[in-house]
Protein backbone atom coordinates (compact mmCIF):
# COMPACT_ATOMS: atom_id res chain seq x y z
CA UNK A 1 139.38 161.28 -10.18
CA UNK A 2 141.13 157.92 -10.58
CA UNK A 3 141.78 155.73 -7.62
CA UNK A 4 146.01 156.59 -8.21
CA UNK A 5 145.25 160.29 -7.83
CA UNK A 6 143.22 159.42 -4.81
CA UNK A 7 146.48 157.80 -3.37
CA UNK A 8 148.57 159.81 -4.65
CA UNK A 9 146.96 163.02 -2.96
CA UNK A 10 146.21 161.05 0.26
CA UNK A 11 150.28 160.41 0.25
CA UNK A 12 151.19 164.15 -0.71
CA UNK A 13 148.84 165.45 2.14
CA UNK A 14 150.91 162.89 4.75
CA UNK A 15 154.39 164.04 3.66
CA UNK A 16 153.38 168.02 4.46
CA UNK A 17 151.93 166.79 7.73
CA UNK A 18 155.29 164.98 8.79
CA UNK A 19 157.39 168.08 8.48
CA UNK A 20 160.26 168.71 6.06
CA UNK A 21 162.03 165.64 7.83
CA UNK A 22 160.10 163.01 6.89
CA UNK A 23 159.61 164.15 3.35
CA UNK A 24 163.29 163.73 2.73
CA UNK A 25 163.26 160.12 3.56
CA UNK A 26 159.99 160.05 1.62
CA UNK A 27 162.14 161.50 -1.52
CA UNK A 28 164.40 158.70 -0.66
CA UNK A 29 162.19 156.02 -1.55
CA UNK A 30 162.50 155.91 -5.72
CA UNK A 31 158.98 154.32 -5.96
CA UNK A 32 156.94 157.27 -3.94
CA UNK A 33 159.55 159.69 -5.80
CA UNK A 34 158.80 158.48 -9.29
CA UNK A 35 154.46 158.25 -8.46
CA UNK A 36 154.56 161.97 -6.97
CA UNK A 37 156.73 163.43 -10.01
CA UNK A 38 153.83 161.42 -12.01
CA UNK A 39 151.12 162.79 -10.02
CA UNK A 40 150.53 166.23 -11.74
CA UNK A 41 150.89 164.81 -15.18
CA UNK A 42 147.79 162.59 -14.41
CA UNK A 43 146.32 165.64 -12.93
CA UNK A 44 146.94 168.14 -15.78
CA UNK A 45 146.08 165.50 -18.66
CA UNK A 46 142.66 164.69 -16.95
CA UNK A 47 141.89 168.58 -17.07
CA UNK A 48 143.08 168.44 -20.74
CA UNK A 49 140.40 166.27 -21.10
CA UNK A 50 137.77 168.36 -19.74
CA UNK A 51 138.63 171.33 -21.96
CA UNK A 52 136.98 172.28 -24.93
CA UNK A 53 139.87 174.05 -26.60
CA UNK A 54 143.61 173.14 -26.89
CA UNK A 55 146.65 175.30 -28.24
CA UNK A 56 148.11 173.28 -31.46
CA UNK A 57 151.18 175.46 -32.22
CA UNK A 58 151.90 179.35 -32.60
CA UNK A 59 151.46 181.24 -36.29
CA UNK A 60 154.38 183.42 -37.69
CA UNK A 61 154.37 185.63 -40.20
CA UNK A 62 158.16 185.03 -41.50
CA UNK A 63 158.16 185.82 -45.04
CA UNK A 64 159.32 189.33 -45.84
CA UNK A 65 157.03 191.85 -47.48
CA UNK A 66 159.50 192.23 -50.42
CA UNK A 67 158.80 188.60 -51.27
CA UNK A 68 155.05 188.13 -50.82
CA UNK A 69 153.14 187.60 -53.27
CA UNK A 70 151.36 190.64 -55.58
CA UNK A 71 148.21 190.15 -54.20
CA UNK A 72 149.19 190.69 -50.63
CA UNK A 73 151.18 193.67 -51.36
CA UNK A 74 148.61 195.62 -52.92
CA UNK A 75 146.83 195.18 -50.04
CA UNK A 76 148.87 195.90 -46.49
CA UNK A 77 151.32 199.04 -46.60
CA UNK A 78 155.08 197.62 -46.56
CA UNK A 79 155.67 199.58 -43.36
CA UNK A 80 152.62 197.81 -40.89
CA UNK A 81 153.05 194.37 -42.52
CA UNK A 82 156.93 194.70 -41.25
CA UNK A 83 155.63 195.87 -38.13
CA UNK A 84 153.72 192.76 -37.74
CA UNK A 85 156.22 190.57 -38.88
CA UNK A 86 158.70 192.13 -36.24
CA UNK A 87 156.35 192.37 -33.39
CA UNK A 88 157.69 191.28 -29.59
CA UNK A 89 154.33 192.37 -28.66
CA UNK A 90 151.59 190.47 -29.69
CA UNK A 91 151.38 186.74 -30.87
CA UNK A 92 149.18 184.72 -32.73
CA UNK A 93 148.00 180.67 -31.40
CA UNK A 94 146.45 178.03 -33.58
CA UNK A 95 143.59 176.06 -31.73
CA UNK A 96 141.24 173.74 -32.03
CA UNK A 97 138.46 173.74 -30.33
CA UNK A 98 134.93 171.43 -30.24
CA UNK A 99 132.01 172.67 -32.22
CA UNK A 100 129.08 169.91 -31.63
CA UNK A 101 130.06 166.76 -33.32
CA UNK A 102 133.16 169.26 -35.06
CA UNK A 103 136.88 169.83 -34.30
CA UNK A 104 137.12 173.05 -35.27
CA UNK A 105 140.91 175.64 -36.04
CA UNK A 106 140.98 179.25 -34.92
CA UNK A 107 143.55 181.81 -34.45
CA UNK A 108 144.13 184.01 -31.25
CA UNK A 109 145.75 186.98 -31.71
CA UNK A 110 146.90 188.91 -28.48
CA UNK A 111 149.64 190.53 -26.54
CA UNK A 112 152.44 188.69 -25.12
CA UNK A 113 152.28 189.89 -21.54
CA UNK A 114 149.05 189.23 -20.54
CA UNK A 115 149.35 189.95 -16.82
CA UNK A 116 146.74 191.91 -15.06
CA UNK A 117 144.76 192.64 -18.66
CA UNK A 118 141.28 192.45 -18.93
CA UNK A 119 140.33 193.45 -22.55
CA UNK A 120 137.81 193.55 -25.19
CA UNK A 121 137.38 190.72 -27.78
CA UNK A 122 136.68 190.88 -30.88
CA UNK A 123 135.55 187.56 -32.98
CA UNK A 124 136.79 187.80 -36.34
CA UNK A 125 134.22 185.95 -39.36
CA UNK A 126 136.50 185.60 -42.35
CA UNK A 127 134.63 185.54 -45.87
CA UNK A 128 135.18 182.96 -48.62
CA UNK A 129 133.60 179.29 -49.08
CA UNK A 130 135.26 176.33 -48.26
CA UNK A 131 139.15 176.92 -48.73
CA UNK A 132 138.99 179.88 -50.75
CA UNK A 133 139.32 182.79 -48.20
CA UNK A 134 140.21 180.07 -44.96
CA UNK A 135 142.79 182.13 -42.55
CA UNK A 136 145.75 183.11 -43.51
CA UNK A 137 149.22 183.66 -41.99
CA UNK A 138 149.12 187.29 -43.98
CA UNK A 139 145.71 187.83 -42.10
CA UNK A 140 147.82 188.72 -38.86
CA UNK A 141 148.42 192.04 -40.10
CA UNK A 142 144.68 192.39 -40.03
CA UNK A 143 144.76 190.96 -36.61
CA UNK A 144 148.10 192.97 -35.34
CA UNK A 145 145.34 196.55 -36.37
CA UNK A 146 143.10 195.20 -33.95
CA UNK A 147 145.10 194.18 -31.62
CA UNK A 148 146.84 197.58 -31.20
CA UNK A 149 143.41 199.14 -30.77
CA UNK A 150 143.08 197.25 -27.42
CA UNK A 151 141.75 193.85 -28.68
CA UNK A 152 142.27 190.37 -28.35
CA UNK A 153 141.14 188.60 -32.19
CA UNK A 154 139.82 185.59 -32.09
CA UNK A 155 138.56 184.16 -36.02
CA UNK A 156 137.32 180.72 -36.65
CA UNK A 157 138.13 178.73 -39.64
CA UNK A 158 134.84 177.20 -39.81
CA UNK A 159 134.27 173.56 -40.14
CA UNK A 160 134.28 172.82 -43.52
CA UNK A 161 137.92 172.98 -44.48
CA UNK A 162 140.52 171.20 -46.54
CA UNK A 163 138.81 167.86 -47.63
CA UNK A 164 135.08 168.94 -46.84
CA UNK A 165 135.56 172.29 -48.28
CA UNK A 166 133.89 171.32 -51.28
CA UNK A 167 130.52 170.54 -49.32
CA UNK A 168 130.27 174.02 -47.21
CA UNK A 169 127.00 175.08 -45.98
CA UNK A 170 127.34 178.73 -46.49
CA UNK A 171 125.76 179.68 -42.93
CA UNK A 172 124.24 176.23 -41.83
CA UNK A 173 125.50 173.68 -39.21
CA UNK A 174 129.09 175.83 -39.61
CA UNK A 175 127.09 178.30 -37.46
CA UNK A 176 127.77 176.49 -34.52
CA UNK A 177 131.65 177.42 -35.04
CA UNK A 178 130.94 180.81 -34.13
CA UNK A 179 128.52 180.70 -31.66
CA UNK A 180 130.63 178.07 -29.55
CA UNK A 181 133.62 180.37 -29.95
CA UNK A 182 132.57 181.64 -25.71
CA UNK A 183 133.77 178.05 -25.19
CA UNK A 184 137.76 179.53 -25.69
CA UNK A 185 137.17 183.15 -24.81
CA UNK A 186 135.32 182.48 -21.41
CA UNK A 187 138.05 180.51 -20.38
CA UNK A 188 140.84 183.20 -20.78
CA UNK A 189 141.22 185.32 -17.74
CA UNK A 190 143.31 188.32 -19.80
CA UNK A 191 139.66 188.61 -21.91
CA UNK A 192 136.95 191.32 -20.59
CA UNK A 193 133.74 188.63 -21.20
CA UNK A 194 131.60 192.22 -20.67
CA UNK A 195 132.63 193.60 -23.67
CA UNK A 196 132.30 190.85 -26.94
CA UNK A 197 132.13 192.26 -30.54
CA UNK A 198 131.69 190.96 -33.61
CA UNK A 199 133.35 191.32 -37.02
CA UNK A 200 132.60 189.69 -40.89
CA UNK A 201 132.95 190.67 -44.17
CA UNK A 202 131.26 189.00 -46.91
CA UNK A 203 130.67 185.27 -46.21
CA UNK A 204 131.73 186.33 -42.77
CA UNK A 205 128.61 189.97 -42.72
CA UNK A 206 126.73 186.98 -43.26
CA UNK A 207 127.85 184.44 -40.22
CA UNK A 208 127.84 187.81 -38.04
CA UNK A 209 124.15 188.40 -38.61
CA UNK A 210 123.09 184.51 -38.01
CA UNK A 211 125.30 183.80 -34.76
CA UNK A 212 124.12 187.12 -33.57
CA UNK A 213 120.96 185.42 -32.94
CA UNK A 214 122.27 183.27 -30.42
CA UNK A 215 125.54 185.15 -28.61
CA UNK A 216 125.50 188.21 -26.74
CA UNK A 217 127.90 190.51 -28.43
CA UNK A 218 128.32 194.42 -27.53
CA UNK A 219 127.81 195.43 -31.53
CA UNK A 220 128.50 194.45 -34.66
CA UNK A 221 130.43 195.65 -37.60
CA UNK A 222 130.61 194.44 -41.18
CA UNK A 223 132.33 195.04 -44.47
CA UNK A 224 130.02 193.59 -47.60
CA UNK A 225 128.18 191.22 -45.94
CA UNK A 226 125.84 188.90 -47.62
CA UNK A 227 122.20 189.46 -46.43
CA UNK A 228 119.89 188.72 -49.38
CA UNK A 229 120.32 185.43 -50.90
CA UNK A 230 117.31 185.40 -53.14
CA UNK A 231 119.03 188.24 -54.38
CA UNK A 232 122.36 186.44 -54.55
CA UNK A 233 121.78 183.63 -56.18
CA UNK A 234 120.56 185.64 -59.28
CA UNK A 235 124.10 188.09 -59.50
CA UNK A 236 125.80 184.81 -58.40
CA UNK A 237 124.60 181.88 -60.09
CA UNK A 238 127.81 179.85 -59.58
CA UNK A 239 126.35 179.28 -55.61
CA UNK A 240 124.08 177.08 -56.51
CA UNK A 241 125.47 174.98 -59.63
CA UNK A 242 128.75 175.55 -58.25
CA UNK A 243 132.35 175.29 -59.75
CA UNK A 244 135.61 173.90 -60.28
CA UNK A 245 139.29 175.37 -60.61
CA UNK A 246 141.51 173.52 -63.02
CA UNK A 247 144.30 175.05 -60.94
CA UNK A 248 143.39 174.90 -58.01
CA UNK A 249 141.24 171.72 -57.19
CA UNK A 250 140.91 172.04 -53.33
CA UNK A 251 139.09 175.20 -54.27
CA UNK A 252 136.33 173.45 -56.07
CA UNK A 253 132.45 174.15 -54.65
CA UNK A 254 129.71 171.34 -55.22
CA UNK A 255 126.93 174.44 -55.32
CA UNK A 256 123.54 174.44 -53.30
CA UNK A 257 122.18 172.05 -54.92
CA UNK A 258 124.70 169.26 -54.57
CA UNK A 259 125.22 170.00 -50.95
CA UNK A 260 121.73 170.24 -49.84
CA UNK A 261 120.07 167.01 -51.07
CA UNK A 262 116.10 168.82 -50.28
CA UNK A 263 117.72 171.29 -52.13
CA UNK A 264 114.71 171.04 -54.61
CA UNK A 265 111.77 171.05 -51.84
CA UNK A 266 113.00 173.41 -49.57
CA UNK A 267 115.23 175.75 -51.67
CA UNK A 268 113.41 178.73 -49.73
CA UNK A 269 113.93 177.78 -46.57
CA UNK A 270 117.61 177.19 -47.23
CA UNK A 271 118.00 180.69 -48.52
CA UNK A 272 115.99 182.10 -46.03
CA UNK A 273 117.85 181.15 -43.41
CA UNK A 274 120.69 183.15 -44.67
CA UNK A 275 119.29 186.02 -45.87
CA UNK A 276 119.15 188.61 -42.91
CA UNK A 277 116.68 191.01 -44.53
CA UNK A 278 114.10 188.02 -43.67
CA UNK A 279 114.62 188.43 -40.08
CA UNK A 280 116.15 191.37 -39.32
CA UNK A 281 114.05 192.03 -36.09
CA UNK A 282 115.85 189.09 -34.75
CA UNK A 283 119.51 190.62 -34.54
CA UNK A 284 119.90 191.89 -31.18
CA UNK A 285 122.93 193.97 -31.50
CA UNK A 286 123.70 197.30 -33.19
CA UNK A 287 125.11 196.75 -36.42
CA UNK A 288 127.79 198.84 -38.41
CA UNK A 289 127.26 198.44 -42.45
CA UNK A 290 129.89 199.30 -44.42
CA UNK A 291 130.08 198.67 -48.12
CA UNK A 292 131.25 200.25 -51.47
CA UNK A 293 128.76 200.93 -54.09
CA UNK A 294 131.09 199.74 -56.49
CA UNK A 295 131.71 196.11 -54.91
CA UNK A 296 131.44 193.99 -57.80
CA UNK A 297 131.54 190.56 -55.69
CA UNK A 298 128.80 191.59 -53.07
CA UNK A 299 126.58 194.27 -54.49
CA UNK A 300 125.88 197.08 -52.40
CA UNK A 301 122.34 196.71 -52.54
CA UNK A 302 122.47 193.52 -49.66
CA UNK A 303 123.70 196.35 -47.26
CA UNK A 304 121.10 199.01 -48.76
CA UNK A 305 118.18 196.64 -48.46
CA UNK A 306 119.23 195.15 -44.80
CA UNK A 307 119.87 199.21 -43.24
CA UNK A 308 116.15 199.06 -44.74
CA UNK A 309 114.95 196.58 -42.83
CA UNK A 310 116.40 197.42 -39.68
CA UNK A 311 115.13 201.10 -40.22
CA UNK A 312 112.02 199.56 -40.25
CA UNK A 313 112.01 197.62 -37.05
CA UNK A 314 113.95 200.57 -35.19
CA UNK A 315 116.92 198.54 -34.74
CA UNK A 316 120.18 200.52 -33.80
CA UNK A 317 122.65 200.89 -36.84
CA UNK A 318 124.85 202.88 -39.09
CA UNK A 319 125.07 202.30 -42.96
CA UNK A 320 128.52 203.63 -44.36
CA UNK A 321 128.72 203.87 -48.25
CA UNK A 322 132.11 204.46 -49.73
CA UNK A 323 132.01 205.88 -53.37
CA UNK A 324 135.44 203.69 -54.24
CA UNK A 325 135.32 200.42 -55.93
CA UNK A 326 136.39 197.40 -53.59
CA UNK A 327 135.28 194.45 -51.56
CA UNK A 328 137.23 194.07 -48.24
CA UNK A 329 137.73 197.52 -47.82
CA UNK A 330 141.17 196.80 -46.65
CA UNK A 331 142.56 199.68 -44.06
CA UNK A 332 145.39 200.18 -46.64
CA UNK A 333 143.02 202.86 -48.33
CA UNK A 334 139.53 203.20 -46.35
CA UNK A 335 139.04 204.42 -42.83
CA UNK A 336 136.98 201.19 -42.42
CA UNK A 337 139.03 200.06 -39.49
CA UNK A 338 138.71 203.69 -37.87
CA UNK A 339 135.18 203.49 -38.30
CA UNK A 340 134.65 199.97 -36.78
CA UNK A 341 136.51 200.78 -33.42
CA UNK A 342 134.24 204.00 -33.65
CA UNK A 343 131.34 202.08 -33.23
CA UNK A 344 132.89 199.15 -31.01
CA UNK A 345 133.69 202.03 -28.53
CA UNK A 346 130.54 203.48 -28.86
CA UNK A 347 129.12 200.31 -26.79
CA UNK A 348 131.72 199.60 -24.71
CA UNK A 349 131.03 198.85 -21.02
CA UNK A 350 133.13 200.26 -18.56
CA UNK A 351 136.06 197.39 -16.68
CA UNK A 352 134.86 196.80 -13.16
CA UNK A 353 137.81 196.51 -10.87
């Protein structure tokens, strides 16, 4: 504490000791008026600076469902996105928050009135690479499911965004963005730190199965996650060289072996490290699978050929295959939602009061 805040507490302690007398000729003096009106600013900001998080601004969904785009109406029912639109419930912060050497965004998503809660979190691992699939503001309606299931949300952006989006590592140093995400959610009394879950799909299966290495989490669920890459790379060849979108340049990839300059002496290792079916014995949570047979971005078989694995090591899970064709499984039309707070439940520890 600095040498001012030393004085300035020594003075506050002397005008409670004088009696309510005294401190009204103390409020008197401008000088000692203006320092103690200071005094919790200096306070508060050198807190500020101890924290690892801070809240940038709040995220609205504003634009009507009758004007969103085709995409996103195929995929949330009219009647829920307007729900989440309207809600006086719930609300959604932006953050940033340190990851190592990394300032890092995320969204929290949770009720209004927090007073007296204590409830279950559940950290949200979007898919995508780079800035194709970052957060969305049309992703609260995702967020406003969970929520009204009992849970606070709390998703990650992941590091490389915007400018660096072009060099993601696909499950390397980006990691860290999950596995620091305790840094926020330990330090928010309304969350029940006995009860953590987490949730990917795609990109984000992927991040699940890696960070679950390192965090303690209640159970896991995914939706298509990625868990072979030597299988990958053959059904997605693209990965590696990468790619580049005439219309959409911020989109654009570099591919394996731009961003990882050992790329050609230690290919396998890099692959291996993302590819859960190489170390399956090391995830130390039960795991939910979910995945259609007839995804045609993540095949089927990554899901098939990690339940395998983990069958093999005894490892507590559940492998849901859904005869439709899709990727995300969005709750619009699968019971994949139903099915993950099924499971969450399932390993849910009793609040303590």
């Amino acid at each position: 504490m600095s040498f001012f805040a030393v004085v300035g507490l020594s003075i506050v302690s002397s005008v409670l000791k004088a009696g309510l007398t005294t401190i009204s000729k103390f409020f008197k003096m401008k000088k000692i008026l203006v320092f103690l009106v200071c005094l919790p600013a200096v306070l508060f900001s050198q807190n500020m600076e101890m924290s690892t998080f801070s809240i940038v601004g709040k995220i609205r969904l504003e634009t009507p469902y009758a004007e969103q785009a085709k995409f996103v109406k195929w995929y949330f029912d009219s009647t829920f996105y307007e729900k989440t639109r309207l809600t006086k419930d719930f609300e959604c912060l932006k953050l940033n928050y340190k990851s190592d050497t990394a300032t890092v965004e995320a969204f929290l998503y949770k009720p209004l009135n927090i007073n007296g809660l204590k409830l279950p979190i559940i950290l949200y691992c979007r898919g995508g690479m780079g800035n194709l699939g970052r957060l969305e503001v049309h992703d609260l309606v995702n967020f406003q499911k969970m929520a009204e299931a009992g849970y606070v949300v709390l998703a990650s952006q992941y590091r490389f965004l915007n400018e660096t989006g072009k060099h993601d590592e696909h499950g390397g140093i980006d990691v860290n963005d999950v596995v620091n995400l305790p840094t926020i959610y330990q330090n928010l009394p309304y969350v029940d730190t006995a009860n953590v879950f987490l949730y990917g799909y795609s990109r984000g299966g992927q991040m699940c199965y890696q960070a679950s290495k390192q965090l303690k989490v209640n159970a896991i669920a995914t939706t298509a996650g990625t868990a072979d890459w030597f299988f990958r790379i053959n059904e997605r060849r693209e990965f590696v060289e990468g790619w580049q979108d005439a219309e959409s340049p911020e989109m654009d990839y570099l591919g394996f072996r731009k961003v990882f300059k050992n790329w050609a002496t230690d290919s396998v290792q890099i692959l291996e490290a993302r590819s859960a079916v190489r170390w399956a014995e090391q995830i130390g949570s039960p795991i939910l699978l979910m995945h259609s047979r007839l995804d045609d971005r993540v095949e089927c078989e990554h899901s098939l050929r990690l339940a395998e694995r983990l069958q093999f090591f005894k490892k507590p899970y559940s492998l849901i295959v859904y005869d439709e064709p899709s990727h995300s499984l969005p709750f619009k039309y699968f019971d994949s939602y139903e099915r993950m707070f099924e499971w969450f439940g399932k390993y849910k520890k009793s609040v303590k009061n």
